[in-house]
C-alpha atoms as a PDB file:
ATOM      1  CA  UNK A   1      56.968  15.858   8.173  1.00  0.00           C
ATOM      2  CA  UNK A   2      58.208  16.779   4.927  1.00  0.00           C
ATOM      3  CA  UNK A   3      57.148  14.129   1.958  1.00  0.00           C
ATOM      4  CA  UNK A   4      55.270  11.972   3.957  1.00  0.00           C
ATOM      5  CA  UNK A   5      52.420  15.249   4.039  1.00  0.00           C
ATOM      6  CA  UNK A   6      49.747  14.009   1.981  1.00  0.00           C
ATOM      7  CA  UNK A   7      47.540  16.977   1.628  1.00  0.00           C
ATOM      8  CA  UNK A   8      47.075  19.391  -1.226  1.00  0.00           C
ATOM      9  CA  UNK A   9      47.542  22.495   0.428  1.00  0.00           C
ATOM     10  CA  UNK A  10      48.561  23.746   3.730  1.00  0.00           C
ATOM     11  CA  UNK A  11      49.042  27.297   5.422  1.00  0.00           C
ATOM     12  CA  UNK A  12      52.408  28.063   5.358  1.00  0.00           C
ATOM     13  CA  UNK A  13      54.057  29.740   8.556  1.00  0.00           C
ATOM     14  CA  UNK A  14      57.831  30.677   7.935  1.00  0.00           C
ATOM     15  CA  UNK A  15      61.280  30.344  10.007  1.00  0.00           C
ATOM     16  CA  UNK A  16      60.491  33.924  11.736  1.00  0.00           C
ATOM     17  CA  UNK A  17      56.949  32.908  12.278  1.00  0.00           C
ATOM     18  CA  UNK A  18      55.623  35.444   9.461  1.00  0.00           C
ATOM     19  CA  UNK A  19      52.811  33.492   7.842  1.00  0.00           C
ATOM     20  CA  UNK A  20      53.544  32.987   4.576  1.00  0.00           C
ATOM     21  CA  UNK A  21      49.774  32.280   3.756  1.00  0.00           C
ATOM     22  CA  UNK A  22      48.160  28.969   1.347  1.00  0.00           C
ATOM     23  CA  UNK A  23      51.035  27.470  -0.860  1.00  0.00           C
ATOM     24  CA  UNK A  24      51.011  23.859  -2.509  1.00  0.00           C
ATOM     25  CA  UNK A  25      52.827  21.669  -0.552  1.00  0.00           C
ATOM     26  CA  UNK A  26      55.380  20.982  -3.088  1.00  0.00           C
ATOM     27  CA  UNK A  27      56.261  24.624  -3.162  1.00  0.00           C
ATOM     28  CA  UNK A  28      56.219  24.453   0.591  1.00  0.00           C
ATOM     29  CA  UNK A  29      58.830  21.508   0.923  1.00  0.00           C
ATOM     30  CA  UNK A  30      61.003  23.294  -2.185  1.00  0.00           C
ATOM     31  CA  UNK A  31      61.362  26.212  -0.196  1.00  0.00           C
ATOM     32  CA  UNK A  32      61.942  23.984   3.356  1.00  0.00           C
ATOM     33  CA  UNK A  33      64.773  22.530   1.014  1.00  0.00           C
ATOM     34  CA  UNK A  34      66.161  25.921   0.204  1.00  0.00           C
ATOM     35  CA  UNK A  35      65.597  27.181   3.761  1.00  0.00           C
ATOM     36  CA  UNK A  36      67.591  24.080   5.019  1.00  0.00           C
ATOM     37  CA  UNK A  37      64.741  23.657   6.893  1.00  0.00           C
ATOM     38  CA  UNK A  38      61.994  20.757   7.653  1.00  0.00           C
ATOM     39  CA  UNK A  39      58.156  21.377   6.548  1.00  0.00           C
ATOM     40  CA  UNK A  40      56.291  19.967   9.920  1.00  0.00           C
ATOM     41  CA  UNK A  41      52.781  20.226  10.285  1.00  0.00           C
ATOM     42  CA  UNK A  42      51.768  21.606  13.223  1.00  0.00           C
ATOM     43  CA  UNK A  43      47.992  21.968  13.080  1.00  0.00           C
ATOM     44  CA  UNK A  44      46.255  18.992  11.031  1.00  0.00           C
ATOM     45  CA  UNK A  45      42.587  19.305  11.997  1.00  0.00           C
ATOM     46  CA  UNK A  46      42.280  23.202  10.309  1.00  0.00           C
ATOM     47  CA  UNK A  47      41.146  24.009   6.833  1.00  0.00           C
ATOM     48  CA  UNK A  48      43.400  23.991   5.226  1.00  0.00           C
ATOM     49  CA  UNK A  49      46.523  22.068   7.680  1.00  0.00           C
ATOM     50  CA  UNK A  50      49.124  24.413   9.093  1.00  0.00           C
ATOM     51  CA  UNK A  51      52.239  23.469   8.719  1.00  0.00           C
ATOM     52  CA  UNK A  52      56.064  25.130   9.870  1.00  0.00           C
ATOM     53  CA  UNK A  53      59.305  25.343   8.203  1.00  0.00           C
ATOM     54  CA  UNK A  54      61.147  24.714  11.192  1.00  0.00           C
ATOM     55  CA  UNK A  55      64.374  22.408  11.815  1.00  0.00           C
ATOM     56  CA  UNK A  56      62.602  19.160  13.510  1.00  0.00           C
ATOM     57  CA  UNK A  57      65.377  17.929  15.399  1.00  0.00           C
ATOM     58  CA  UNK A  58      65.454  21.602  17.651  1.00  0.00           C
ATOM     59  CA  UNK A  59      61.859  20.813  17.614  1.00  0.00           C
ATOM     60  CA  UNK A  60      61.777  17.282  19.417  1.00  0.00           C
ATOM     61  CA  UNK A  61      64.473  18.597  21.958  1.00  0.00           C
ATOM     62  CA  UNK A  62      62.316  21.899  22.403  1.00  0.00           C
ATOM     63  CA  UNK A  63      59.199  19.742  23.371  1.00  0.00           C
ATOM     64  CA  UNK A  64      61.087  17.017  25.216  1.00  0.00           C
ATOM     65  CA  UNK A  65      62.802  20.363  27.496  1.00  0.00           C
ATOM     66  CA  UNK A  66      59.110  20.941  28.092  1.00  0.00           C
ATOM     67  CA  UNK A  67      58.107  17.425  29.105  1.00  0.00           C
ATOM     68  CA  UNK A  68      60.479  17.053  31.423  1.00  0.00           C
ATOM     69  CA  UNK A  69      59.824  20.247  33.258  1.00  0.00           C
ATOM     70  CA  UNK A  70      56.021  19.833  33.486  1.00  0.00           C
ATOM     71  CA  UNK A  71      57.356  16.639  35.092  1.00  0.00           C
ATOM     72  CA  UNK A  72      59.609  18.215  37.676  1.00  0.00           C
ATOM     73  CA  UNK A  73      56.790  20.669  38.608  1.00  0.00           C
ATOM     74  CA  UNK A  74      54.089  18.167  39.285  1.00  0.00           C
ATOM     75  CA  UNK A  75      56.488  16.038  41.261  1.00  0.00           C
ATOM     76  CA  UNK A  76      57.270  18.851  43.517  1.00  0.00           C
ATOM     77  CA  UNK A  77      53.345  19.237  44.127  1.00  0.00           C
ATOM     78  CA  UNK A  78      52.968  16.289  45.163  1.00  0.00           C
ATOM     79  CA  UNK A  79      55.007  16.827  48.332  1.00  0.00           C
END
């Protein structure tokens, strides 16, 4: 997330989802900046990594949402 991306490179995707296409990652994070936004990298093991100007805390509470319903569904299997 943000500085502590090491690579050269990465394959921007914007707010809206548009992809932006292969930026420097120091334009990336100056636009994430301007954006108010976070640069999050979302797929590390492609050429180059994909990353997402997206705002991480939404993020975490997005997946979390997810967790815990995947939970309550297998639970209710089990019965």
């Amino acid at each position: 997330m943000n500085e502590q991306i090491r690579v050269r490179q990465v394959r921007l995707i914007g707010a809206d989802g548009e992809q932006v296409g292969i930026v420097d990652t120091r334009d990336a994070l100056k636009r994430a900046r301007e954006e108010d936004l976070d640069l999050v990298l979302v797929g590390e093991a492609a050429q180059p990594p994909v990353a997402k100007l997206l705002d991480y805390g939404r993020y975490r509470f997005e997946q979390q949402q997810q967790v815990k319903e995947a939970r309550k569904r297998s639970r209710q299997q089990e019965m």
